[in-house]
N, C-alpha and C. Protein backbone atom coordinates (compact mmCIF):
# COMPACT_ATOMS: atom_id res chain seq x y z
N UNK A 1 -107.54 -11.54 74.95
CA UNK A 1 -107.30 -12.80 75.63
C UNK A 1 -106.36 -13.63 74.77
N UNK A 2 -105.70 -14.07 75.36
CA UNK A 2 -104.50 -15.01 74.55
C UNK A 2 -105.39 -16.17 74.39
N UNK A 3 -104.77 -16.99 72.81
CA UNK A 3 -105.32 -17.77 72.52
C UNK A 3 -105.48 -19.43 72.88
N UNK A 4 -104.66 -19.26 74.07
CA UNK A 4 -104.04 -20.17 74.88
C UNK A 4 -105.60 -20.54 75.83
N UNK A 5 -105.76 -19.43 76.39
CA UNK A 5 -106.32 -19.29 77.12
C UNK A 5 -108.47 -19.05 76.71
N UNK A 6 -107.84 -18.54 75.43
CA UNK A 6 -109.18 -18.79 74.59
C UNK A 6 -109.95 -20.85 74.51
N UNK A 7 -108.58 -21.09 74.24
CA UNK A 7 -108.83 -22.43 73.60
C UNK A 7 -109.12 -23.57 74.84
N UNK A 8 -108.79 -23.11 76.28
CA UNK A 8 -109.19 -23.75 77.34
C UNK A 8 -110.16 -23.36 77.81
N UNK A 9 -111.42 -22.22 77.68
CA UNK A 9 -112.04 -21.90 77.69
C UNK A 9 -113.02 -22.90 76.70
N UNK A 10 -113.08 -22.64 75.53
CA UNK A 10 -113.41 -23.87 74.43
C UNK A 10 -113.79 -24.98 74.89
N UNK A 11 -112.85 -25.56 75.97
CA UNK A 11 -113.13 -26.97 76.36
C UNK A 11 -113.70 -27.08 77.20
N UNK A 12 -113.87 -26.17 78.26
CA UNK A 12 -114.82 -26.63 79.48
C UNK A 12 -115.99 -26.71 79.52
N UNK A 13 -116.72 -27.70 80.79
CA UNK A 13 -117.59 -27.80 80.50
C UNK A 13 -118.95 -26.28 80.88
N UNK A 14 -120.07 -26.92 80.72
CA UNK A 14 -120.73 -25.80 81.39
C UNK A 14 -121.02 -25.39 82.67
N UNK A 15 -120.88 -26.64 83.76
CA UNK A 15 -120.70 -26.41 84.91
C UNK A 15 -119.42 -24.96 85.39
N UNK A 16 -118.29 -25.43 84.23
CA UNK A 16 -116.89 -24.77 84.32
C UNK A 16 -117.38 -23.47 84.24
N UNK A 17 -118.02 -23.44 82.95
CA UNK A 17 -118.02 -21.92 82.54
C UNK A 17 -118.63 -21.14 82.99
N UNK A 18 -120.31 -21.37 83.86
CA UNK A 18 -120.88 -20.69 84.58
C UNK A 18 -120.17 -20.07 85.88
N UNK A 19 -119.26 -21.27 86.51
CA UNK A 19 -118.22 -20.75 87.91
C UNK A 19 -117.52 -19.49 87.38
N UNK A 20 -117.24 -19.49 86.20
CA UNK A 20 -115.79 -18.61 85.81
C UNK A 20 -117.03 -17.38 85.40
N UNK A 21 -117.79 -17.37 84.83
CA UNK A 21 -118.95 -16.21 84.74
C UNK A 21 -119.31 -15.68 86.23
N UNK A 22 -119.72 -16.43 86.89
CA UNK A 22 -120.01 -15.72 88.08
C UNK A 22 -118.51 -15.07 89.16
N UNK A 23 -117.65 -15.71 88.54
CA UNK A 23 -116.42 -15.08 89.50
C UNK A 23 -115.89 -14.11 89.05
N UNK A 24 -116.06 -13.87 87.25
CA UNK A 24 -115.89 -12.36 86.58
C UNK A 24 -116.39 -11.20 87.14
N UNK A 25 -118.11 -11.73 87.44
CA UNK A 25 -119.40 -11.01 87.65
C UNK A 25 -118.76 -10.32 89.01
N UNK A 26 -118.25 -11.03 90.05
CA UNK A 26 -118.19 -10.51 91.51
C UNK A 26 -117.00 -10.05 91.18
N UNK A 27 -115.67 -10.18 90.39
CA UNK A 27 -114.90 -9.60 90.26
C UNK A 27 -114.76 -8.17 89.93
N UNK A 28 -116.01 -7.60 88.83
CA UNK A 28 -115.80 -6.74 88.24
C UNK A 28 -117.10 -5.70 89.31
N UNK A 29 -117.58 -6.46 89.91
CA UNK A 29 -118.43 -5.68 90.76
C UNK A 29 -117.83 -5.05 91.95
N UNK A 30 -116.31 -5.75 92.43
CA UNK A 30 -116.18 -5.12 93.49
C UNK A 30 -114.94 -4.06 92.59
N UNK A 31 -114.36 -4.40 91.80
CA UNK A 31 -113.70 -3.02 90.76
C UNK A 31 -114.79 -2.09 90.52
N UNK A 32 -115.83 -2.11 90.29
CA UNK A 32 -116.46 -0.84 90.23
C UNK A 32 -116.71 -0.47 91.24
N UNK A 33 -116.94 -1.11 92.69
CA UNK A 33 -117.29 -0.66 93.82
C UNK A 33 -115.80 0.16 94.39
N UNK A 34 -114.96 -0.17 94.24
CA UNK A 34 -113.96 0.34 94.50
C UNK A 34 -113.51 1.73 93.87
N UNK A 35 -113.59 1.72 92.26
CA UNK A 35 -113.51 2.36 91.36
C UNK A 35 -114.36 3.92 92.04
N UNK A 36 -115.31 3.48 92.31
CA UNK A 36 -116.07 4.57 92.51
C UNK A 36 -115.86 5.41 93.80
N UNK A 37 -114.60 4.84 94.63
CA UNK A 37 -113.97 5.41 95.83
C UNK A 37 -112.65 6.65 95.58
N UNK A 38 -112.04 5.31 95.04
CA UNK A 38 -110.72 6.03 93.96
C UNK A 38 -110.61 5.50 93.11
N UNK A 39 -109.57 6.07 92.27
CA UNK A 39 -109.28 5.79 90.90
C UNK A 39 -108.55 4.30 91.15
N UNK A 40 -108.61 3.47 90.32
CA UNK A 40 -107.61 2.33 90.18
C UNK A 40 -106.65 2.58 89.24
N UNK A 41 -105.82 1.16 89.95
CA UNK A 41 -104.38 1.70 89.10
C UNK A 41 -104.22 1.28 87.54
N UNK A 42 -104.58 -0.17 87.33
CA UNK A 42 -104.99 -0.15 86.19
C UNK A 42 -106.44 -0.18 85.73
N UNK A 43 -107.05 1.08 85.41
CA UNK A 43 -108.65 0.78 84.84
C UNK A 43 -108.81 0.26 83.40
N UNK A 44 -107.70 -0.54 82.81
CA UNK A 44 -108.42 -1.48 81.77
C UNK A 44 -108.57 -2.58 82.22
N UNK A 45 -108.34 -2.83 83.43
CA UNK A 45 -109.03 -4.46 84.17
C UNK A 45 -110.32 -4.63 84.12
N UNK A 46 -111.45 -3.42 84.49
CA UNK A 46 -112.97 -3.45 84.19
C UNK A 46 -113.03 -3.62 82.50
N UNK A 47 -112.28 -2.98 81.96
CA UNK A 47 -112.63 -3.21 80.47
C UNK A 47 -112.40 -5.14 79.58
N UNK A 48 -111.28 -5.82 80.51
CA UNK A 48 -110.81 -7.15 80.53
C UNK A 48 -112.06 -7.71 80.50
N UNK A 49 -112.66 -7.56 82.00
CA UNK A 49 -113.26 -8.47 82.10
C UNK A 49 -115.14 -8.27 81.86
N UNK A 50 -115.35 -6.76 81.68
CA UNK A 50 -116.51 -6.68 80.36
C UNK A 50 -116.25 -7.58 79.55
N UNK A 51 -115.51 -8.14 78.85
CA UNK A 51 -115.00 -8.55 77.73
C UNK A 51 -114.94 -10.36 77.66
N UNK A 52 -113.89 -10.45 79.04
CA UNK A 52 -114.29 -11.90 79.59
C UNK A 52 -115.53 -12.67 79.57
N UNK A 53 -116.59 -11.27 80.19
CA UNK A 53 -117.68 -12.45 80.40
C UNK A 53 -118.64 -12.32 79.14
N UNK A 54 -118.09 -11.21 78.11
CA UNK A 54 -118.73 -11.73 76.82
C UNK A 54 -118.77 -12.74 76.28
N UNK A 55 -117.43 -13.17 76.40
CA UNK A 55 -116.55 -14.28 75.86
C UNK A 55 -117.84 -15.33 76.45
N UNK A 56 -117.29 -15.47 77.81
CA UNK A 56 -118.15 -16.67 78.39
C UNK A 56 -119.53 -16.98 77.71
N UNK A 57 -120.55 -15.77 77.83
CA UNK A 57 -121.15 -15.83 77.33
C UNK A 57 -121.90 -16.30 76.02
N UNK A 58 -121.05 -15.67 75.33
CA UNK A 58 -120.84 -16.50 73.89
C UNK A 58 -120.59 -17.67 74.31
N UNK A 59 -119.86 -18.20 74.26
CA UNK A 59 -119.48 -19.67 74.32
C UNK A 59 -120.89 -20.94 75.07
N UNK A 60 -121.42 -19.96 76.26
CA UNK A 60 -122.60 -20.63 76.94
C UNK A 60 -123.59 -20.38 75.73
N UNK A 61 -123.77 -19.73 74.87
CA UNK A 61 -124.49 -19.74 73.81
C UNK A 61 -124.44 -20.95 72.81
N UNK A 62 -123.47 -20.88 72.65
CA UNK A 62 -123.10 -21.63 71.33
C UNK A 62 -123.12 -23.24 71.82
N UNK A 63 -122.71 -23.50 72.96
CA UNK A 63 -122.74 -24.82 73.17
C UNK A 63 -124.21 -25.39 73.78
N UNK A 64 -125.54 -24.29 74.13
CA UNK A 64 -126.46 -24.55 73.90
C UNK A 64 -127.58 -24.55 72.40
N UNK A 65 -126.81 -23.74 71.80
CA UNK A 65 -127.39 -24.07 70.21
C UNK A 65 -127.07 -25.32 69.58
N UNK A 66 -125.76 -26.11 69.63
CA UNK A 66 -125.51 -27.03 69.72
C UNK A 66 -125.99 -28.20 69.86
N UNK A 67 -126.54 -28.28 71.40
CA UNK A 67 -127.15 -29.39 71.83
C UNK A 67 -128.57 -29.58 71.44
């Protein structure tokens, strides 16, 4: 993830970050649903956004240890 994009992540709130978690979540669900028909064209997009919603994750972590 570019760090651009890291660092606006950083700022949002948690309302933000849960939307963007759950739109990973359905994102990467219908790539595997698909995936499992045919091959996709790029399959490091499932690997992106494994990764994405770590990110998120973390971050929903940390700004509840925080508070």
């Amino acid at each position: 993830m570019k760090s651009k994009n890291w660092n606006e992540m950083k700022n949002m709130s948690d309302a933000e970050l849960n939307a963007k978690l759950t739109d990973f979540k359905d994102r990467i669900f219908k790539l595997k649903f698909r995936h499992s028909a045919a091959p996709l064209k790029n399959g490091l997009e499932i690997r992106m956004l494994r990764r994405n919603i770590a990110r998120v994750k973390t971050l929903l972590a940390q700004k509840k240890e925080s508070n």
